[in-house]
PDB file of N, CA and C in Angstrom:
ATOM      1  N   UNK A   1     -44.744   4.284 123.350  1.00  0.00           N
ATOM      2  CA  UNK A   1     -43.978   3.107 123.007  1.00  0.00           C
ATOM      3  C   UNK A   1     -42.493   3.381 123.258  1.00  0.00           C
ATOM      4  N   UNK A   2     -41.711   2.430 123.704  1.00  0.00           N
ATOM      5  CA  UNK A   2     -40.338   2.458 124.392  1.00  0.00           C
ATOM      6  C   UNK A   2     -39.633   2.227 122.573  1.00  0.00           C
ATOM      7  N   UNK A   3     -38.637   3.126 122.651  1.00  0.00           N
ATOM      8  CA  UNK A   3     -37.749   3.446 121.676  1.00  0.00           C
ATOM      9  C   UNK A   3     -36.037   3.382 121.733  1.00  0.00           C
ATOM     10  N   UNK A   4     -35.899   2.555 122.032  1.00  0.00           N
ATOM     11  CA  UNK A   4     -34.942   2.348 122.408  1.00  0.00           C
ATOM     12  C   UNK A   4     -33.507   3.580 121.944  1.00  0.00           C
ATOM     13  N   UNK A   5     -33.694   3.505 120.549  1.00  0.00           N
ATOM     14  CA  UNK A   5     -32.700   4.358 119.709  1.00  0.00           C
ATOM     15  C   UNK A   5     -32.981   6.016 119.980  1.00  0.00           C
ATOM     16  N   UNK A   6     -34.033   6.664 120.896  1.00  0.00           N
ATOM     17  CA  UNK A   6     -33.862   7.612 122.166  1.00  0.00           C
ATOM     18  C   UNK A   6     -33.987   7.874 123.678  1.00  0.00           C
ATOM     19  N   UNK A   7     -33.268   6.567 123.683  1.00  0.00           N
ATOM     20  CA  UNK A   7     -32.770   6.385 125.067  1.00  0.00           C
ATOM     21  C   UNK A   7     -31.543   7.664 125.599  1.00  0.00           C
ATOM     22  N   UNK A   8     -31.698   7.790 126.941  1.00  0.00           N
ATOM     23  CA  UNK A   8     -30.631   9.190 127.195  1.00  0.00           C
ATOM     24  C   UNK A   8     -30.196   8.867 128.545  1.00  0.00           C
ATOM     25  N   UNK A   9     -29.231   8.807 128.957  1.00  0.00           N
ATOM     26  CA  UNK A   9     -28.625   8.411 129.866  1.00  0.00           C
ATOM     27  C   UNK A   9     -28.930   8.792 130.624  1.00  0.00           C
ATOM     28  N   UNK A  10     -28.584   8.320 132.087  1.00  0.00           N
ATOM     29  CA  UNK A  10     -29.242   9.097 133.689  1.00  0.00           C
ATOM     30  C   UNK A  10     -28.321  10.237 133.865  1.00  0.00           C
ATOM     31  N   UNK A  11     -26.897  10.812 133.460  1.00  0.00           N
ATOM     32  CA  UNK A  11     -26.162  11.719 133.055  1.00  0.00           C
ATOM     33  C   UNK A  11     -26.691  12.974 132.149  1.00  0.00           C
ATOM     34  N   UNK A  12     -26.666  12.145 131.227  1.00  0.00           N
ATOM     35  CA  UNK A  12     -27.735  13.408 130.452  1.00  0.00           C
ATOM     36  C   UNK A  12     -28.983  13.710 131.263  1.00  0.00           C
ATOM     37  N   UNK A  13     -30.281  13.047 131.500  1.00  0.00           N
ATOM     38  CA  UNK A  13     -31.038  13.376 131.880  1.00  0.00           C
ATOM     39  C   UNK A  13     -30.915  14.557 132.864  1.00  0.00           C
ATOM     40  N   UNK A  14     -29.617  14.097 133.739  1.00  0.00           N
ATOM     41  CA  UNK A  14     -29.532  15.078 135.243  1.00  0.00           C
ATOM     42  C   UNK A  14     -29.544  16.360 134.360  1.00  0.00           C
ATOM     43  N   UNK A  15     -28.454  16.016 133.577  1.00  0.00           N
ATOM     44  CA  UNK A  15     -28.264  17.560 132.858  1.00  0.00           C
ATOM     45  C   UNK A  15     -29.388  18.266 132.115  1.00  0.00           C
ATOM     46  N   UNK A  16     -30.305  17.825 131.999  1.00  0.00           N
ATOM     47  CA  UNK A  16     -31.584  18.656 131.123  1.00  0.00           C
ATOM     48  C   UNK A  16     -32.427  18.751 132.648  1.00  0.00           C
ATOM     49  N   UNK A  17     -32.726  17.704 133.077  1.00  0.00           N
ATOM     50  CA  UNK A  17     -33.649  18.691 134.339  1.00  0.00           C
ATOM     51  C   UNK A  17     -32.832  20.160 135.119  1.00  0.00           C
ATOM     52  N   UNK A  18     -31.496  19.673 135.372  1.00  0.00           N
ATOM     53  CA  UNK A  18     -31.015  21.046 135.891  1.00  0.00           C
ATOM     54  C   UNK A  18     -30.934  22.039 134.872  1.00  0.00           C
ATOM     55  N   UNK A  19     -30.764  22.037 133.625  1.00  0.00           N
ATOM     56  CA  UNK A  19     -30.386  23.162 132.870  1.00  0.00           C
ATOM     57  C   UNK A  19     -32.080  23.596 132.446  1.00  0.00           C
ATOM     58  N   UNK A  20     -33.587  22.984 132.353  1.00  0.00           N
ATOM     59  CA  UNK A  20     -34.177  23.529 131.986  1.00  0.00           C
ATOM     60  C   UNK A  20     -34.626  24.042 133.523  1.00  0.00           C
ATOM     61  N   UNK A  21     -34.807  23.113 134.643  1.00  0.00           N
ATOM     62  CA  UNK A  21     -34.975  24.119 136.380  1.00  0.00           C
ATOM     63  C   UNK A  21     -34.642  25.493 136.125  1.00  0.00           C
ATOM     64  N   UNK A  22     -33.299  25.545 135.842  1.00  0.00           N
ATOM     65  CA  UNK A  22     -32.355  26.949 136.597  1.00  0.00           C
ATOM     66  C   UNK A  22     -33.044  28.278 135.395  1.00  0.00           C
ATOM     67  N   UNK A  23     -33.423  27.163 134.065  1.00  0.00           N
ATOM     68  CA  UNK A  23     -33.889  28.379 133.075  1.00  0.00           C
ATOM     69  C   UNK A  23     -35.072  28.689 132.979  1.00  0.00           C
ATOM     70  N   UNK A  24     -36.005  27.899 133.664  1.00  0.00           N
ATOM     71  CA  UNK A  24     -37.533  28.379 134.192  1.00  0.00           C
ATOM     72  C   UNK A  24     -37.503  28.812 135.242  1.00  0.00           C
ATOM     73  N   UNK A  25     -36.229  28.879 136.341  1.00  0.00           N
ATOM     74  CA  UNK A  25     -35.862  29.489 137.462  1.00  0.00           C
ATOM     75  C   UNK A  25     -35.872  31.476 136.864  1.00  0.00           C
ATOM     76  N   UNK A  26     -35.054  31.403 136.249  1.00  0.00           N
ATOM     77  CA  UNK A  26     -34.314  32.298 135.235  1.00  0.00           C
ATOM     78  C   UNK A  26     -35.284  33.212 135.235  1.00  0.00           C
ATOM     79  N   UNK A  27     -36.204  32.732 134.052  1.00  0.00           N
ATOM     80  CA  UNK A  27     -37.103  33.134 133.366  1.00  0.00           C
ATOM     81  C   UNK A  27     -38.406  33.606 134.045  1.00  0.00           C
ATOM     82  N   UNK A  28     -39.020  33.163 135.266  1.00  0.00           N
ATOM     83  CA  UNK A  28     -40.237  33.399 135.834  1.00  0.00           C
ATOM     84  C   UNK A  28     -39.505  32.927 137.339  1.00  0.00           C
ATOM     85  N   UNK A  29     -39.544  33.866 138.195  1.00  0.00           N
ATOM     86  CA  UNK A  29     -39.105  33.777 139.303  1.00  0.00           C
ATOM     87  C   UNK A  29     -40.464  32.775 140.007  1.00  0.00           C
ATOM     88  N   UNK A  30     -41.689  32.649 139.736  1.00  0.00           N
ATOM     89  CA  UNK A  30     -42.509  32.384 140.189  1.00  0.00           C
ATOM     90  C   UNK A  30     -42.316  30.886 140.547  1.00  0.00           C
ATOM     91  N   UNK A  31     -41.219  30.149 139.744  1.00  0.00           N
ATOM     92  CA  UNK A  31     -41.171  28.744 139.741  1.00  0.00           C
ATOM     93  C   UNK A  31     -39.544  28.964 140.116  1.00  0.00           C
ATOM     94  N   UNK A  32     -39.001  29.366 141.719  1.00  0.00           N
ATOM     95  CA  UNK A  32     -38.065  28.731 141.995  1.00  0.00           C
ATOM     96  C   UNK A  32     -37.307  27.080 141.877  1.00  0.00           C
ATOM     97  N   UNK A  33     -36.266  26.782 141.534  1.00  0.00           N
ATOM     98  CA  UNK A  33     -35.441  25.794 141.269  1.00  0.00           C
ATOM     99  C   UNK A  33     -35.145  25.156 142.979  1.00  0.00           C
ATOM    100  N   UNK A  34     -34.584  26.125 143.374  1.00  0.00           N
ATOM    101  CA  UNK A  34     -34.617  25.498 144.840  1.00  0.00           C
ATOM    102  C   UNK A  34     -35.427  25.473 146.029  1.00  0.00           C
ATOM    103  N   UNK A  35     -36.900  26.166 145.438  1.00  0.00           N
ATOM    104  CA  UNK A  35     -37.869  25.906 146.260  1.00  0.00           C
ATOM    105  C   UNK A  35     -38.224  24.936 146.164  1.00  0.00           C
ATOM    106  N   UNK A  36     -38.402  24.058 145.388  1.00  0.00           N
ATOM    107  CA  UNK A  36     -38.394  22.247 145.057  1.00  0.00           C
ATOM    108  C   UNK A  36     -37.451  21.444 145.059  1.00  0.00           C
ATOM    109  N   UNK A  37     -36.984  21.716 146.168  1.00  0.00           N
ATOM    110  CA  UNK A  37     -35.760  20.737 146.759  1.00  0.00           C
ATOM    111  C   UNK A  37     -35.476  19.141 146.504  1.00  0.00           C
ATOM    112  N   UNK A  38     -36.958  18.659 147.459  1.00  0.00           N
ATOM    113  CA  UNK A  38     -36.934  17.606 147.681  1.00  0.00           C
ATOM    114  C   UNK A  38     -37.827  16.606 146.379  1.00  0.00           C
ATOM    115  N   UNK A  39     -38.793  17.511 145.222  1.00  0.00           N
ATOM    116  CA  UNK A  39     -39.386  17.246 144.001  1.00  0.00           C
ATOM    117  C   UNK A  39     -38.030  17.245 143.068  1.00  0.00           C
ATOM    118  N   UNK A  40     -37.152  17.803 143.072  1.00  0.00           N
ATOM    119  CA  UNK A  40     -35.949  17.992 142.129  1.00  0.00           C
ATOM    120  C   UNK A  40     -35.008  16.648 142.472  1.00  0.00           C
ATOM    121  N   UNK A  41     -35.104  16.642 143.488  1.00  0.00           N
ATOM    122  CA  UNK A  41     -34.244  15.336 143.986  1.00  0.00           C
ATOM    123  C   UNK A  41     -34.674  14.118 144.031  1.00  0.00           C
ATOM    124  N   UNK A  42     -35.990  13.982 143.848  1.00  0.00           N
ATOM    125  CA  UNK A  42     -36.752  12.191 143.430  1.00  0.00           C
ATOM    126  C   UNK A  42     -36.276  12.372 142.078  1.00  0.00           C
ATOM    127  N   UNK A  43     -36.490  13.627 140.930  1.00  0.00           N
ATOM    128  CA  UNK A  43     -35.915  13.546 139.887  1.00  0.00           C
ATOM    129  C   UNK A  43     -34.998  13.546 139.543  1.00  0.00           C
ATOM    130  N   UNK A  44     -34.126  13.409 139.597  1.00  0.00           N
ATOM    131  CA  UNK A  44     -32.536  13.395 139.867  1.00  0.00           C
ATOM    132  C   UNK A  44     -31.993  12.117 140.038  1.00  0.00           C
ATOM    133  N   UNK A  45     -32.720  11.565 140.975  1.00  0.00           N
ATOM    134  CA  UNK A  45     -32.016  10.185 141.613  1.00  0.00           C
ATOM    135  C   UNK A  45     -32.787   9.200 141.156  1.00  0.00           C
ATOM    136  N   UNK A  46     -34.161   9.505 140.132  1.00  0.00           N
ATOM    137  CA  UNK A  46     -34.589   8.319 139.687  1.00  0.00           C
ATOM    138  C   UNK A  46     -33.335   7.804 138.408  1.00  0.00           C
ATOM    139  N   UNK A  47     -32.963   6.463 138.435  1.00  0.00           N
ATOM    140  CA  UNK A  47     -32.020   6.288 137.488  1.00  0.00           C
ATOM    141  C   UNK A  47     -32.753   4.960 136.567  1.00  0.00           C
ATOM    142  N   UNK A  48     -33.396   5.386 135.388  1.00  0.00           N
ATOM    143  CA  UNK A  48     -33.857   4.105 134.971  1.00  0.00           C
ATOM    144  C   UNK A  48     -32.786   3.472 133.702  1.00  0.00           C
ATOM    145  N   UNK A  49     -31.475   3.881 134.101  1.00  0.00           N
ATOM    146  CA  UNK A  49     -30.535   3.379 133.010  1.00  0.00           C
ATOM    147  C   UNK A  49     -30.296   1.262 133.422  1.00  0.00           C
ATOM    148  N   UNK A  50     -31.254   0.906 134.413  1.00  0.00           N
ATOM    149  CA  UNK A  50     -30.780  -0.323 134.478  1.00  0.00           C
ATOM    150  C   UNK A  50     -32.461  -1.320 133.061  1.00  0.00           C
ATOM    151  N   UNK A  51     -33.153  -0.214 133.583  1.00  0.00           N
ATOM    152  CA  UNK A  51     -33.808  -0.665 132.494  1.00  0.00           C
ATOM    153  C   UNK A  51     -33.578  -1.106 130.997  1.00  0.00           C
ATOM    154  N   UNK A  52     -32.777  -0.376 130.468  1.00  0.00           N
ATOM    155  CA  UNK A  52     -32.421  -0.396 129.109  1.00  0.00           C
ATOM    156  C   UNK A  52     -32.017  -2.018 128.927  1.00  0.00           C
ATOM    157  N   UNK A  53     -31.979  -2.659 129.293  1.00  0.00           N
ATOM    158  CA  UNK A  53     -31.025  -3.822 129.068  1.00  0.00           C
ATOM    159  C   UNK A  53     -32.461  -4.976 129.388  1.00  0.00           C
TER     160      UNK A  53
END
């Protein structure tokens, strides 16, 4: 169910996919960050902040 009152901006969001990537990058080399280039970047650029409204 859509919750409005934890909604998170497309700003924030960028910032938690890159900061948890680089720390499962980090953490287990097995799951490179930039071996998923082009999977990191549909996530990234999906922006559903027009939804909110």
């Amino acid at each position: 169910m859509f919750k409005p009152e934890s909604w998170q901006s497309h700003d924030e969001y960028r910032t938690i996919v890159a900061t948890i990537g680089h720390r499962l990058s980090r953490n287990n080399p097995k799951y490179s960050f930039n071996e998923y280039d082009e999977e990191r970047q549909k996530l990234l650029n999906l922006n559903l902040d027009p939804l909110l409204d």
